[in-house]
C-alpha atoms as a PDB file:
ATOM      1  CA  UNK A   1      30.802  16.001  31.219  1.00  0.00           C
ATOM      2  CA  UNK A   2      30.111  19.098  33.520  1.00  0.00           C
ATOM      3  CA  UNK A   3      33.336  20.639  32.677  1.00  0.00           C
ATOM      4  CA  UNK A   4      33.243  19.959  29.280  1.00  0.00           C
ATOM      5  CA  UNK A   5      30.251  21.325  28.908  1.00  0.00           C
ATOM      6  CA  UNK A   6      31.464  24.831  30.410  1.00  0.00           C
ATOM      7  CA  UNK A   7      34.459  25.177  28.293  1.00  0.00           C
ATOM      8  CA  UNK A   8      32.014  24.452  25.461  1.00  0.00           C
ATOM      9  CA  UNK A   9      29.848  27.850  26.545  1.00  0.00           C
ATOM     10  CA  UNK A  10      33.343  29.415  27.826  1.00  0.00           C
ATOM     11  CA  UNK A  11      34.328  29.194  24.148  1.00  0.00           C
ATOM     12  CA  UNK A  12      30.274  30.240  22.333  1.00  0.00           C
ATOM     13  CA  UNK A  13      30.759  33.099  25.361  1.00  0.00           C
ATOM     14  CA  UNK A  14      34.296  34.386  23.659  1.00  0.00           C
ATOM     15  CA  UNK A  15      33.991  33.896  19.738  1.00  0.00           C
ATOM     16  CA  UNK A  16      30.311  34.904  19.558  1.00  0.00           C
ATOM     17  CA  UNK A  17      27.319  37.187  20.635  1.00  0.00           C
ATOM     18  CA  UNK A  18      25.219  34.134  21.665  1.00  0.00           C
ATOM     19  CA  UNK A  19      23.604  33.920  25.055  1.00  0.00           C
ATOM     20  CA  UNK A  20      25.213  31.634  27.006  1.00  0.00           C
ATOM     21  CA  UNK A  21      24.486  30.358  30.995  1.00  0.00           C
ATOM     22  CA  UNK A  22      26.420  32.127  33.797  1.00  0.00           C
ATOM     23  CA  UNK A  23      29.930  31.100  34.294  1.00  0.00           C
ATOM     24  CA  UNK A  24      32.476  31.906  36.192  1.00  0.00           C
ATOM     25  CA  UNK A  25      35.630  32.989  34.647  1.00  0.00           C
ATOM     26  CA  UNK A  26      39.067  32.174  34.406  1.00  0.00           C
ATOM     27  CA  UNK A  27      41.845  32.004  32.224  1.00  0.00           C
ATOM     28  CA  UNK A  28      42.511  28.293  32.701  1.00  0.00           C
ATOM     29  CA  UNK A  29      38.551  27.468  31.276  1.00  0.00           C
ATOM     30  CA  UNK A  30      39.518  29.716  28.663  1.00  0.00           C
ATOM     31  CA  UNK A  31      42.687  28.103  27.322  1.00  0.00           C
ATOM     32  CA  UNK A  32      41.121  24.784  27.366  1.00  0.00           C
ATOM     33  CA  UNK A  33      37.898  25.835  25.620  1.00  0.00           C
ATOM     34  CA  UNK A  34      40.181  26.436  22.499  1.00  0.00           C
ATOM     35  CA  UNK A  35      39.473  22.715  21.601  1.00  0.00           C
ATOM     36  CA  UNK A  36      35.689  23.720  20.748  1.00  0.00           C
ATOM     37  CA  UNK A  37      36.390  26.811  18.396  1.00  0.00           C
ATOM     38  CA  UNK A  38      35.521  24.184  15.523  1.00  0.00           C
ATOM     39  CA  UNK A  39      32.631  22.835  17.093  1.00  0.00           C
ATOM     40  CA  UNK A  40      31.708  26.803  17.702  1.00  0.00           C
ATOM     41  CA  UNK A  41      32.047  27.015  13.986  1.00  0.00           C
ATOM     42  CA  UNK A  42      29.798  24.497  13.432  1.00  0.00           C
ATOM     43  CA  UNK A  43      26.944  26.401  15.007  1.00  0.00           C
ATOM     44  CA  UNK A  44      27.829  30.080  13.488  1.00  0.00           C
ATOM     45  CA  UNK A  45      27.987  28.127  10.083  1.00  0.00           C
ATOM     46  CA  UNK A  46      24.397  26.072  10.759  1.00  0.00           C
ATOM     47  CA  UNK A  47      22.868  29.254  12.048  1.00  0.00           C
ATOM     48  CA  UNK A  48      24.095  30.925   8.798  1.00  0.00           C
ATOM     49  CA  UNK A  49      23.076  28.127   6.458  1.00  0.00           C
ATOM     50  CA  UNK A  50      19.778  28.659   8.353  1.00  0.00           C
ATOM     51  CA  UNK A  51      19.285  31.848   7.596  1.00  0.00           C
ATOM     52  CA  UNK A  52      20.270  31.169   3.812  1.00  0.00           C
ATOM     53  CA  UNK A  53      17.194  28.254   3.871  1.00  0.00           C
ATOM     54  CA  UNK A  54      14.706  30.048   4.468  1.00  0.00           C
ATOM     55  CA  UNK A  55      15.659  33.154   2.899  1.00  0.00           C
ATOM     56  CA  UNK A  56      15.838  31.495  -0.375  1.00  0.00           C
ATOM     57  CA  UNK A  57      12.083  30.231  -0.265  1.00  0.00           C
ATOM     58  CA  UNK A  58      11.326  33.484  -1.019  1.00  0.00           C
ATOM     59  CA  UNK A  59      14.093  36.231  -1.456  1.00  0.00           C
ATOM     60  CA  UNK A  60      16.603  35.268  -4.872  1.00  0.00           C
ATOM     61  CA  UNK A  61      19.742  33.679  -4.629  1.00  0.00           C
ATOM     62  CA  UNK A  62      22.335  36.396  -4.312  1.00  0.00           C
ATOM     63  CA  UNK A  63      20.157  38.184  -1.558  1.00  0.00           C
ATOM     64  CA  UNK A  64      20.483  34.956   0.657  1.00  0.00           C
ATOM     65  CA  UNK A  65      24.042  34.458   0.593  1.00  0.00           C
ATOM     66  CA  UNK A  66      24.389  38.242   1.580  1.00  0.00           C
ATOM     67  CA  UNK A  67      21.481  38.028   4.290  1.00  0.00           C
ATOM     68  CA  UNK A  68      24.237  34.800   5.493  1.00  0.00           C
ATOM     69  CA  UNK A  69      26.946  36.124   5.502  1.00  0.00           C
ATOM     70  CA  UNK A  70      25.528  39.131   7.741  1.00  0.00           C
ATOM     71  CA  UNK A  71      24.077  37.028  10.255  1.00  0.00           C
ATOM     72  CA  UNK A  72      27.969  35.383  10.722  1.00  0.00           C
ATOM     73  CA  UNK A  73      28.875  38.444  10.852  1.00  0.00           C
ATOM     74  CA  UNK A  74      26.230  39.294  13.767  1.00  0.00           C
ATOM     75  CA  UNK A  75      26.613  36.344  15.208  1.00  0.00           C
ATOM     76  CA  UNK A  76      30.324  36.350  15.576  1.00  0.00           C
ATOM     77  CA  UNK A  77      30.522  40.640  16.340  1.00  0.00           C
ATOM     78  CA  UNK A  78      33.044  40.211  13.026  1.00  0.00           C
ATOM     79  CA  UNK A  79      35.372  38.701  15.143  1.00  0.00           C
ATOM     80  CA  UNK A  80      37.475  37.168  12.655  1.00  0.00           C
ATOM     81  CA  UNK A  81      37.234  39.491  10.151  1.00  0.00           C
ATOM     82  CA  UNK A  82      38.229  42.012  12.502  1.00  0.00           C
ATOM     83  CA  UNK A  83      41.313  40.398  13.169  1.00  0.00           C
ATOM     84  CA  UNK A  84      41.951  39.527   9.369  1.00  0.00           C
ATOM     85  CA  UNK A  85      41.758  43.652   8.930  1.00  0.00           C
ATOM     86  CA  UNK A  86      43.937  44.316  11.437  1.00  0.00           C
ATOM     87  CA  UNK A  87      46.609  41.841  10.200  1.00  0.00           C
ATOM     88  CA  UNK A  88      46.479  43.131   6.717  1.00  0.00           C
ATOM     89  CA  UNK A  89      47.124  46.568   8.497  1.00  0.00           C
ATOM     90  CA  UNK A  90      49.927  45.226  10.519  1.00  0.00           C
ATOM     91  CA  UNK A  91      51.648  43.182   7.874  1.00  0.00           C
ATOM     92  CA  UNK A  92      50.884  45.730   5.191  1.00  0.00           C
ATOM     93  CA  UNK A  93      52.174  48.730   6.837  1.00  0.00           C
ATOM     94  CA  UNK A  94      55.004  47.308   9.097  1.00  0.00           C
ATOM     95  CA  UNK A  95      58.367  47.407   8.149  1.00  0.00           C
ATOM     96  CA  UNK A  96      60.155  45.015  11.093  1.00  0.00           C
ATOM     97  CA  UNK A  97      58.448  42.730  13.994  1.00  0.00           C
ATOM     98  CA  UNK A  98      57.658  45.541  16.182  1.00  0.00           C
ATOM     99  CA  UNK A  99      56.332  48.280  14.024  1.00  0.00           C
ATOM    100  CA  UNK A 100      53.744  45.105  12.721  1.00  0.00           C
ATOM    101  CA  UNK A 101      52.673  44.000  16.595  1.00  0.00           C
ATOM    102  CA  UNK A 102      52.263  48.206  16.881  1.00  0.00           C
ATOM    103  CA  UNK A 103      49.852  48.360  14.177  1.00  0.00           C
ATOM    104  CA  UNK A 104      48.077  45.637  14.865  1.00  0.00           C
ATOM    105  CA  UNK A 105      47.174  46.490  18.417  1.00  0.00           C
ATOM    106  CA  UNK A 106      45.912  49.731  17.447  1.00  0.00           C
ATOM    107  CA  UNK A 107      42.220  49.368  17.424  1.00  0.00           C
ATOM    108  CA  UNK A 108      41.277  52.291  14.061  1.00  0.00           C
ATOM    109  CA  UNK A 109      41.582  50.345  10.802  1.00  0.00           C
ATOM    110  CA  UNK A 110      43.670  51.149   8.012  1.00  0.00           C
ATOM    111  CA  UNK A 111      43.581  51.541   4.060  1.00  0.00           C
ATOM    112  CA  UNK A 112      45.496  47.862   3.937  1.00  0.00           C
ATOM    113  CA  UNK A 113      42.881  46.930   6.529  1.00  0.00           C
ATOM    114  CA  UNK A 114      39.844  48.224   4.616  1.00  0.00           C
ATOM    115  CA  UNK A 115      40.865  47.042   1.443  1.00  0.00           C
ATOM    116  CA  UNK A 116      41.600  43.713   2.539  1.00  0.00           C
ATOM    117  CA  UNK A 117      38.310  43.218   4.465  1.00  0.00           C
ATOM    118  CA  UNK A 118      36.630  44.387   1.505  1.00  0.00           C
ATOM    119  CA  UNK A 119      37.757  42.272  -1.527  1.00  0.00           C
ATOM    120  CA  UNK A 120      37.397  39.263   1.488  1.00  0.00           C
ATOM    121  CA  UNK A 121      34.126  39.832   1.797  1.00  0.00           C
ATOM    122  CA  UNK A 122      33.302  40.218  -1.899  1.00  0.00           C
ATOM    123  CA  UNK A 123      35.075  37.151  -2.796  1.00  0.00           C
ATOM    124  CA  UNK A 124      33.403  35.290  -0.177  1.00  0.00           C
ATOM    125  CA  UNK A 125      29.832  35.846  -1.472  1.00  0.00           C
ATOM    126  CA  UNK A 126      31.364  35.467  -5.555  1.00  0.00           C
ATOM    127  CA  UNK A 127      32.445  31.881  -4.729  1.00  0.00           C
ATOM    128  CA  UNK A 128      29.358  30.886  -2.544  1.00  0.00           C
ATOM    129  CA  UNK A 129      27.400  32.170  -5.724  1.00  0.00           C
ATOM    130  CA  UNK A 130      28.788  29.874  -7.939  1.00  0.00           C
ATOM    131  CA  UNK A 131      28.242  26.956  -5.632  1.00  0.00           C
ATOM    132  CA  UNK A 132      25.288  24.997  -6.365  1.00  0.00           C
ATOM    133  CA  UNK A 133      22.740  26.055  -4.638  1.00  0.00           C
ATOM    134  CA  UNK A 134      21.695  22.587  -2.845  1.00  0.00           C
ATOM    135  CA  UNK A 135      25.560  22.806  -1.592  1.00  0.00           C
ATOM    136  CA  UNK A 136      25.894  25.836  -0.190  1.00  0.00           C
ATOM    137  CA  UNK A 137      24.410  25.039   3.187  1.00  0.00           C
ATOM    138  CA  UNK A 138      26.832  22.083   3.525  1.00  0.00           C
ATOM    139  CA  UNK A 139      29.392  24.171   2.331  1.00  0.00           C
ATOM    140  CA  UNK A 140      28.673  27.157   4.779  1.00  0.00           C
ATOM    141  CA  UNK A 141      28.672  24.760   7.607  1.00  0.00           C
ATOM    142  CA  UNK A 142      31.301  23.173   6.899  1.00  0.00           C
ATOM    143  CA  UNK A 143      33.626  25.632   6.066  1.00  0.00           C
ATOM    144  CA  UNK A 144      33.312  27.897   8.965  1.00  0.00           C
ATOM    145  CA  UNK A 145      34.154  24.496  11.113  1.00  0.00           C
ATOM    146  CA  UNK A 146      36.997  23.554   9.168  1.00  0.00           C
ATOM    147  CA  UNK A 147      38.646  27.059   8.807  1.00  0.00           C
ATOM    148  CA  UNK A 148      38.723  27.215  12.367  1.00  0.00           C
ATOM    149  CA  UNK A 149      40.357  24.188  12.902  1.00  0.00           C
ATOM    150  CA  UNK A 150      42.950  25.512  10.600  1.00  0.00           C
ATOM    151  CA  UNK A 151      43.168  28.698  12.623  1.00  0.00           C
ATOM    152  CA  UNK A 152      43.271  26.587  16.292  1.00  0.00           C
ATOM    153  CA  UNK A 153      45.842  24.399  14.676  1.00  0.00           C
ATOM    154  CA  UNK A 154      48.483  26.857  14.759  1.00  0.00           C
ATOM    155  CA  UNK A 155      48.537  27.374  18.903  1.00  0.00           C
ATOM    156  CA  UNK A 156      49.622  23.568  18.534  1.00  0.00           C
ATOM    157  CA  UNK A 157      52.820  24.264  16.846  1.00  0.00           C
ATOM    158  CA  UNK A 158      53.704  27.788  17.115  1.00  0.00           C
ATOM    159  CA  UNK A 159      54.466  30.087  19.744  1.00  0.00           C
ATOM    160  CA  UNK A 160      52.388  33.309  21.282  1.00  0.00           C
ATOM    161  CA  UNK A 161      53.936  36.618  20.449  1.00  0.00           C
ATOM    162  CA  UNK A 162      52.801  39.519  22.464  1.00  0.00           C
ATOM    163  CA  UNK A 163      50.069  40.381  24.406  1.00  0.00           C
ATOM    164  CA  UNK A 164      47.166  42.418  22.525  1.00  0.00           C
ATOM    165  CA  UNK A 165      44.133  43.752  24.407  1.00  0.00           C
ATOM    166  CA  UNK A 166      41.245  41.525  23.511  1.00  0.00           C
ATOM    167  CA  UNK A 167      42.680  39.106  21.185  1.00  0.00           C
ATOM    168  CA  UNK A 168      45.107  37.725  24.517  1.00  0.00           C
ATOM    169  CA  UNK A 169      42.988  35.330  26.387  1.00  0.00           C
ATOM    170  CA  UNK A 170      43.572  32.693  23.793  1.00  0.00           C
ATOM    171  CA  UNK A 171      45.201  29.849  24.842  1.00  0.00           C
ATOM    172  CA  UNK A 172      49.044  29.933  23.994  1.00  0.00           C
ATOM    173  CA  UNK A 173      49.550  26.616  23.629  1.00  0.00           C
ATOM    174  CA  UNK A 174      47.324  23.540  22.356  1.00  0.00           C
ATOM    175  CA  UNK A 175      48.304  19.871  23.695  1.00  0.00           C
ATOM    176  CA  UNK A 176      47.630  17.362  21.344  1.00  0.00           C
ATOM    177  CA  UNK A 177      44.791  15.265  22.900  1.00  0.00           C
ATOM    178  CA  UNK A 178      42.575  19.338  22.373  1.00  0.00           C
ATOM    179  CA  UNK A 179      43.689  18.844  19.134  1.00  0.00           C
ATOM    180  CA  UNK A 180      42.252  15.499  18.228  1.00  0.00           C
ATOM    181  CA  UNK A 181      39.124  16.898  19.453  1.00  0.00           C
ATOM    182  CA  UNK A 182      39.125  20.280  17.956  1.00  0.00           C
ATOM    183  CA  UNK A 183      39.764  17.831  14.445  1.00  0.00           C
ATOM    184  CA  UNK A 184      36.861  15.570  14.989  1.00  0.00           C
ATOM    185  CA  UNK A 185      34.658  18.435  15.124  1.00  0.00           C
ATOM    186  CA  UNK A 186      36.413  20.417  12.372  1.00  0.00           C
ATOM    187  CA  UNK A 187      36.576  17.356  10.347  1.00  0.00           C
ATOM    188  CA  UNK A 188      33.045  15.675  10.805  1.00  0.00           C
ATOM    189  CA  UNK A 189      31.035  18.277   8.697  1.00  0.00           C
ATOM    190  CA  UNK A 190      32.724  16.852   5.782  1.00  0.00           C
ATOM    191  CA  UNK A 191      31.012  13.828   6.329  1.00  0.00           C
ATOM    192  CA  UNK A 192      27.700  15.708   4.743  1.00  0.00           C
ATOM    193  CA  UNK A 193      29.305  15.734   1.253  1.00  0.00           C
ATOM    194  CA  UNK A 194      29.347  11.862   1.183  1.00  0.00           C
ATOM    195  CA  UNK A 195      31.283  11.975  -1.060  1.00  0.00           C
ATOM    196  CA  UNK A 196      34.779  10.266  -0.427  1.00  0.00           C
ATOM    197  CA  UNK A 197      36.651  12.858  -2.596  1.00  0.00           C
ATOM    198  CA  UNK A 198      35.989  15.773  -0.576  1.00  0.00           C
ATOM    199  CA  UNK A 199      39.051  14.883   1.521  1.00  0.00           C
ATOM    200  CA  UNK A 200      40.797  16.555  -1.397  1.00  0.00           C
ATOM    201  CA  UNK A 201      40.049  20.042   0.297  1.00  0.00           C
ATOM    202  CA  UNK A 202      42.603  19.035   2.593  1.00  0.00           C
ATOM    203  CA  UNK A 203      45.062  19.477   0.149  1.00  0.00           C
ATOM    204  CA  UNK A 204      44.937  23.245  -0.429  1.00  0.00           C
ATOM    205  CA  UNK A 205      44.469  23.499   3.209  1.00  0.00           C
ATOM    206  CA  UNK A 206      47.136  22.001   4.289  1.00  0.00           C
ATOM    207  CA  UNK A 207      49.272  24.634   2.193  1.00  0.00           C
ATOM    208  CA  UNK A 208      47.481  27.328   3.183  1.00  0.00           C
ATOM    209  CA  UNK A 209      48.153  26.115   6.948  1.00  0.00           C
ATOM    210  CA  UNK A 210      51.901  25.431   5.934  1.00  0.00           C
ATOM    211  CA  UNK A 211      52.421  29.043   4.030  1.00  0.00           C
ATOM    212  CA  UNK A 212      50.573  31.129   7.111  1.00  0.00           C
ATOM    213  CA  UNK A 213      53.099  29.685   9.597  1.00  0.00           C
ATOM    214  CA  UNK A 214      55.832  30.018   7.634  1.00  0.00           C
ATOM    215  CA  UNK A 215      54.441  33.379   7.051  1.00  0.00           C
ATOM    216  CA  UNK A 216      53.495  34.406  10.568  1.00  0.00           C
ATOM    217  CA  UNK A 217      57.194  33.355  12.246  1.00  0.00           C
ATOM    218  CA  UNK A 218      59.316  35.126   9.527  1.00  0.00           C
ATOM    219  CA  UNK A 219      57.711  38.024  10.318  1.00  0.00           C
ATOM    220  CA  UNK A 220      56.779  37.849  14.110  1.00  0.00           C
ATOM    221  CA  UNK A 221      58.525  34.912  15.310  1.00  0.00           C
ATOM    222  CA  UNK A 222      54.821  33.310  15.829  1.00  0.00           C
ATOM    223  CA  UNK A 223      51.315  34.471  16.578  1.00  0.00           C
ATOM    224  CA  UNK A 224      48.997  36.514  17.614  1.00  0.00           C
ATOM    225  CA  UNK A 225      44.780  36.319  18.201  1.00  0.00           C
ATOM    226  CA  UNK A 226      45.007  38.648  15.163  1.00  0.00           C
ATOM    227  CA  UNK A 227      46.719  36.026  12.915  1.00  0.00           C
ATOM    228  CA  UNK A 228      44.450  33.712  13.946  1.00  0.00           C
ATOM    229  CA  UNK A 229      41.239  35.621  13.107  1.00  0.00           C
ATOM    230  CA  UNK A 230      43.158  36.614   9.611  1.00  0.00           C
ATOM    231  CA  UNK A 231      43.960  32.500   9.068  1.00  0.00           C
ATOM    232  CA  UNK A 232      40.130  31.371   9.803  1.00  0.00           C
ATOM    233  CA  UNK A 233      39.028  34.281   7.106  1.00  0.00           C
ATOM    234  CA  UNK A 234      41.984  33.149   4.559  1.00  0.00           C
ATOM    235  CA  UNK A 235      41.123  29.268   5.151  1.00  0.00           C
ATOM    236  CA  UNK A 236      37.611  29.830   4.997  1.00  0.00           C
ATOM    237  CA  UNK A 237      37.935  31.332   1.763  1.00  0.00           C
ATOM    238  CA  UNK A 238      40.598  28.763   0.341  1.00  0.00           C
ATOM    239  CA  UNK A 239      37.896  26.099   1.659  1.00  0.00           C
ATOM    240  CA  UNK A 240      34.726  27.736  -0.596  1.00  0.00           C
ATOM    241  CA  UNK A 241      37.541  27.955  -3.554  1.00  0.00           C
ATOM    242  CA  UNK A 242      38.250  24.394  -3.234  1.00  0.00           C
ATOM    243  CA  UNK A 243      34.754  23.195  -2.982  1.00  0.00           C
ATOM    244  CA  UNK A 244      33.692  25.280  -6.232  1.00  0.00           C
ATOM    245  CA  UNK A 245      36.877  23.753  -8.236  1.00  0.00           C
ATOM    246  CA  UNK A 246      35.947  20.107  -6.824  1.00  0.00           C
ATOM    247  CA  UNK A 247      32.275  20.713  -8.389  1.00  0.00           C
ATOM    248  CA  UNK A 248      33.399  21.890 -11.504  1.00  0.00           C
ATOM    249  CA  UNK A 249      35.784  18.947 -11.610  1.00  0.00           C
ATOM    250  CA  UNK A 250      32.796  16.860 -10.817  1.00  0.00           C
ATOM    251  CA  UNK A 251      34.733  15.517  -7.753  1.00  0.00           C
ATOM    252  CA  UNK A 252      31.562  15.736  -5.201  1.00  0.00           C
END
């Protein structure tokens, strides 16, 4: 229980600003704390959906989600969305496997890279706007859990490309018992809908997944921390899509 509980702070310690206890590091904590990046998702998103609570008492609607969405942001040091810019800069500007990895690792953003980041982030707060308000806090927490299962998911069945400053001390591989557990806790925030049919989400999901890696080998051969950071943004917004379409369809 000890060690689990480490690799649980090993992995708040890496993917966000939060104070954690003193640990000692090493790379072998590291890899194995990949299996809590959902369950790390699950706090960003409640701490978000917080922030969106109480905001709302007294501040309107739109003003909320955007007050969220920054404190993610905070909370995370844009992480993810830093990687998502860098990938669009990488797979934007890059002509062949190498020129991509190149651009990428380069830590200056680019126009694909600031264009990208910024119709992300404005679609993000248009589809948590037309949410219903009493869902978006179920929505917010689950969806930053779920979209980082998706993004964990692909250490299990693809292969690490190249090394690349900060985003390297990922695990490269996933067995499948860490994934199990990195699905309960991606999966369980569903359970808040109660609403059987929000296992449809899993549909456009799954595609998303499926296109990414299909995506990610043709033109790397695999993946990188950046590809990863751009799949939890993509997912997450693929996730807030779904959920808008399934409440329209009056699914949930």
């Amino acid at each position: 229980m000890k060690r689990e509980l480490e690799l649980f702070f090993t992995a708040l310690m890496f993917f966000t600003r939060l104070p954690v206890p003193t640990l000692g590091y090493s790379q072998e904590k590291l890899n194995a704390s990949s299996r809590y990046f959902p369950l790390v998702g699950v706090l960003v998103g409640t701490l978000s959906a917080t922030v969106f609570m109480f905001s709302s008492l007294v501040l309107p609607l739109k003003v909320s989600i955007l007050l969220s969405m920054i404190a993610s942001i905070w909370i995370t040091g844009a992480f993810h969305e830093d990687g998502f810019a860098d990938a669009c800069d990488g797979f934007g500007g890059g002509y062949n496997k190498e020129k991509i990895l190149e651009i990428m690792k380069d830590s200056r953003i680019g126009a694909f890279g600031a264009i990208g980041i910024f119709l992300l982030l404005i679609l993000k707060f248009l589809l948590l706007s037309e949410i219903h308000p009493m869902m978006i806090p179920i929505a917010i927490v689950s969806g930053h859990a779920i979209s980082r299962l998706l993004s964990i998911s692909l250490l299990y069945s693809m292969v690490y490309v190249k090394e690349e400053g900060k985003a390297k001390p990922l695990s490269t591989a996933l067995p499948l018992g860490s994934l199990i557990i990195a699905s309960i806790f991606g999966l369980l925030p569903l359970l808040l809908f109660k609403k059987i049919f929000i296992l449809l989400i899993l549909i456009p999901l799954i595609l998303t997944r499926s296109y990414l890696s299909y995506y990610f080998k043709k033109h790397i051969g695999g993946y990188t921390g950046d590809c990863l950071g751009a799949a939890q943004q993509v997912s997450e917004i693929i996730y807030y899509l779904g959920i808008y379409l399934l409440l329209q369809w009056k699914f949930i």
